[in-house]
C-alpha atoms as a PDB file:
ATOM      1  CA  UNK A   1     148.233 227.173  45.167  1.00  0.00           C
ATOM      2  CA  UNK A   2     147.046 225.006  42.288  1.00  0.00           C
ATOM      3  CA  UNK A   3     149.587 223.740  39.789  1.00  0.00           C
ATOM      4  CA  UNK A   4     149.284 222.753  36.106  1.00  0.00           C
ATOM      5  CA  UNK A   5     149.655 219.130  36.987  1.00  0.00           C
ATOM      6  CA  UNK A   6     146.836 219.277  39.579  1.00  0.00           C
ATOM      7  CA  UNK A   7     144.277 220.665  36.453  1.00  0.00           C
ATOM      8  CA  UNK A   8     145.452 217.471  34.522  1.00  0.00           C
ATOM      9  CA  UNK A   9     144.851 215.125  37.930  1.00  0.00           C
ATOM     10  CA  UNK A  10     141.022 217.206  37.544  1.00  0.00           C
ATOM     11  CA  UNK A  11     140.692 216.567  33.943  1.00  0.00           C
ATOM     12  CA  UNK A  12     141.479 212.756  34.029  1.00  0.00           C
ATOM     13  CA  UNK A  13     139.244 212.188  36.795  1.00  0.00           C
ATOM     14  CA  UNK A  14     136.424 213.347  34.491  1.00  0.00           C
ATOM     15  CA  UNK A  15     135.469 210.657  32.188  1.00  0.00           C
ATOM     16  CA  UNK A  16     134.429 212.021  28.487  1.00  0.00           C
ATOM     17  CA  UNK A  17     130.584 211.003  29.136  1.00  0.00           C
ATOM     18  CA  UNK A  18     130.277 213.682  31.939  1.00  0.00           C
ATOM     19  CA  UNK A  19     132.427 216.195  29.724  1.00  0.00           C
ATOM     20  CA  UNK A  20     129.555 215.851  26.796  1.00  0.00           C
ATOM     21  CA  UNK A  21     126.464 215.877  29.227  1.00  0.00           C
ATOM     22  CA  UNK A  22     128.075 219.278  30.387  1.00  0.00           C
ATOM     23  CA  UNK A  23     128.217 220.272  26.711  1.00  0.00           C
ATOM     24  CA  UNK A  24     124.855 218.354  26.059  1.00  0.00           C
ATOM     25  CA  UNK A  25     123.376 220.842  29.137  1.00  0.00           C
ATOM     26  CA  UNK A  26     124.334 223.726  27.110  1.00  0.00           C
ATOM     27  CA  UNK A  27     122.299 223.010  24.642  1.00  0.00           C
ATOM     28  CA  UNK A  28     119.082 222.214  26.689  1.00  0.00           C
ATOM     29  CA  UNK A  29     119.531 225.216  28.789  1.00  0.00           C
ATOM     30  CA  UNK A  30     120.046 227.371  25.479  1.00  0.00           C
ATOM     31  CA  UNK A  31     123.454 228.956  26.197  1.00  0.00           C
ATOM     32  CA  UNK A  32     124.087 226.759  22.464  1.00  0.00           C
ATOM     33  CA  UNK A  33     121.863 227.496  20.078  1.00  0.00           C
ATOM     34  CA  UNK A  34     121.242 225.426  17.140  1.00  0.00           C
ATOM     35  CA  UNK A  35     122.419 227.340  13.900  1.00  0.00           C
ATOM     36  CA  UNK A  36     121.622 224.559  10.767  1.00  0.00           C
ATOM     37  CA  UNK A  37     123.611 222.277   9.226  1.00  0.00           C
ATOM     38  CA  UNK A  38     126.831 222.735   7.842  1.00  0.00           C
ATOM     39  CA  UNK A  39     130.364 221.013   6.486  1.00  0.00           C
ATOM     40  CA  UNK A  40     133.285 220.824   7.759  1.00  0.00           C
ATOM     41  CA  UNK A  41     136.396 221.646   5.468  1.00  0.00           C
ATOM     42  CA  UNK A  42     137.659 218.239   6.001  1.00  0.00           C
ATOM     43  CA  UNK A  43     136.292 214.945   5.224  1.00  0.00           C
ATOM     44  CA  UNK A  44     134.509 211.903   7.396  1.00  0.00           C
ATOM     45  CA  UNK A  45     136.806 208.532   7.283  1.00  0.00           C
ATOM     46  CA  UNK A  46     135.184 207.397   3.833  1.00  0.00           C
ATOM     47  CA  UNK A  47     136.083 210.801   2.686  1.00  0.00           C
ATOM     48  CA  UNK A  48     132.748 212.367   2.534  1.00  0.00           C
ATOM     49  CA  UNK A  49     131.956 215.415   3.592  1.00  0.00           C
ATOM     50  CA  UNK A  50     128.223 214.842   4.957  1.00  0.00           C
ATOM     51  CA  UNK A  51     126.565 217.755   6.490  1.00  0.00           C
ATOM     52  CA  UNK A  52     126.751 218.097  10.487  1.00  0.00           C
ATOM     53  CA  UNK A  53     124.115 219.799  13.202  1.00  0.00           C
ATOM     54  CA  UNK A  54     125.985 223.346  14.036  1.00  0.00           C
ATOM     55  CA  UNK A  55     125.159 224.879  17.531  1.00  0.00           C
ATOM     56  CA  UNK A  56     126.743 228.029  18.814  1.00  0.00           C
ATOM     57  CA  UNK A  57     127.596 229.393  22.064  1.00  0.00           C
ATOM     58  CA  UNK A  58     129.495 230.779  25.030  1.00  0.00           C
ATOM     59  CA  UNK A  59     132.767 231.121  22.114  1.00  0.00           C
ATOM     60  CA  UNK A  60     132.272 227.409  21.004  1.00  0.00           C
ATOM     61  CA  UNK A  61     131.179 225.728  18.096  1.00  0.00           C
ATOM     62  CA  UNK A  62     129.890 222.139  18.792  1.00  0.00           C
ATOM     63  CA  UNK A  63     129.378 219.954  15.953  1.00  0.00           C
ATOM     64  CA  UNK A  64     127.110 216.816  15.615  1.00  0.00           C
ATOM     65  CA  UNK A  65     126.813 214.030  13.062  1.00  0.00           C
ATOM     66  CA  UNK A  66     123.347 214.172  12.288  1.00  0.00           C
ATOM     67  CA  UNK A  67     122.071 211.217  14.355  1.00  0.00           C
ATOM     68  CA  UNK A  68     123.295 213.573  17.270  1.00  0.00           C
ATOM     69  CA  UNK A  69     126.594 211.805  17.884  1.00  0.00           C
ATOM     70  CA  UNK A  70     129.548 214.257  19.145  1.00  0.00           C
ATOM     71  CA  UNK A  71     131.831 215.177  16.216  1.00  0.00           C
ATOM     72  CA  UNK A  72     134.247 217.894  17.534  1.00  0.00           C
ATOM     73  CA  UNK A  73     134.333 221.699  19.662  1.00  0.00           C
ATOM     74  CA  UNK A  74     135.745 224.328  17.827  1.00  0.00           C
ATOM     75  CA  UNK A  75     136.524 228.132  19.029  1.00  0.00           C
ATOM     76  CA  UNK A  76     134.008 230.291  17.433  1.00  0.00           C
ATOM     77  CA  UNK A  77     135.246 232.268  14.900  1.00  0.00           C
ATOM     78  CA  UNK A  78     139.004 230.859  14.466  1.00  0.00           C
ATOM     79  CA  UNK A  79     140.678 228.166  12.392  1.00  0.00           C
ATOM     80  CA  UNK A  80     138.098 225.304  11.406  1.00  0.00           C
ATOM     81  CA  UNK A  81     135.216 227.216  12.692  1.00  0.00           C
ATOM     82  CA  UNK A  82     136.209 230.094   9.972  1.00  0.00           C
ATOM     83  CA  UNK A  83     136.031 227.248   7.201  1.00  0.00           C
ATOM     84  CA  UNK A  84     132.044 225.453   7.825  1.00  0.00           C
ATOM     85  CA  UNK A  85     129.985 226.181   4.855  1.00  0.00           C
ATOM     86  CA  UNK A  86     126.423 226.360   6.139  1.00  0.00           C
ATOM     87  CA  UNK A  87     123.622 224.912   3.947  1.00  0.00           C
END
């Protein structure tokens, strides 16, 4: 029988490049599907709030900077998710 402890052993074997090709795959294979861009309700580091590639899918919401760099996952339809404004 698997324990809690033997999921985290599994998740810090996996280093966080494999963890975004996975999500990365999801987008090629179209189970994410781009939606626009959009803001998130809180700001960048300089305190911008620049607009960010939204893609949908499977319950997740995986957001991009625009240059394609990973930003954050978010459960569809809950918390942070609820507040993007798409442009």
């Amino acid at each position: 029988m698997r324990t809690a402890s033997d999921d985290t052993d599994i998740l810090r074997l996996l280093s966080g490049a494999e963890f975004l090709a996975d999500l990365f795959e999801l987008v090629r294979s179209g189970r994410f599907k781009y939606k626009g861009m959009g803001t998130l309700p809180h700001p960048d580091a300089d305190g911008t709030y620049p607009a960010k590639l939204i893609f949908r899918g499977e319950g997740l919401t995986m957001v991009l900077k625009p240059g394609g760099e990973w930003q954050t996952l978010l459960e569809a339809g809950a918390g942070m998710d609820l507040r993007i404004r798409m442009l």
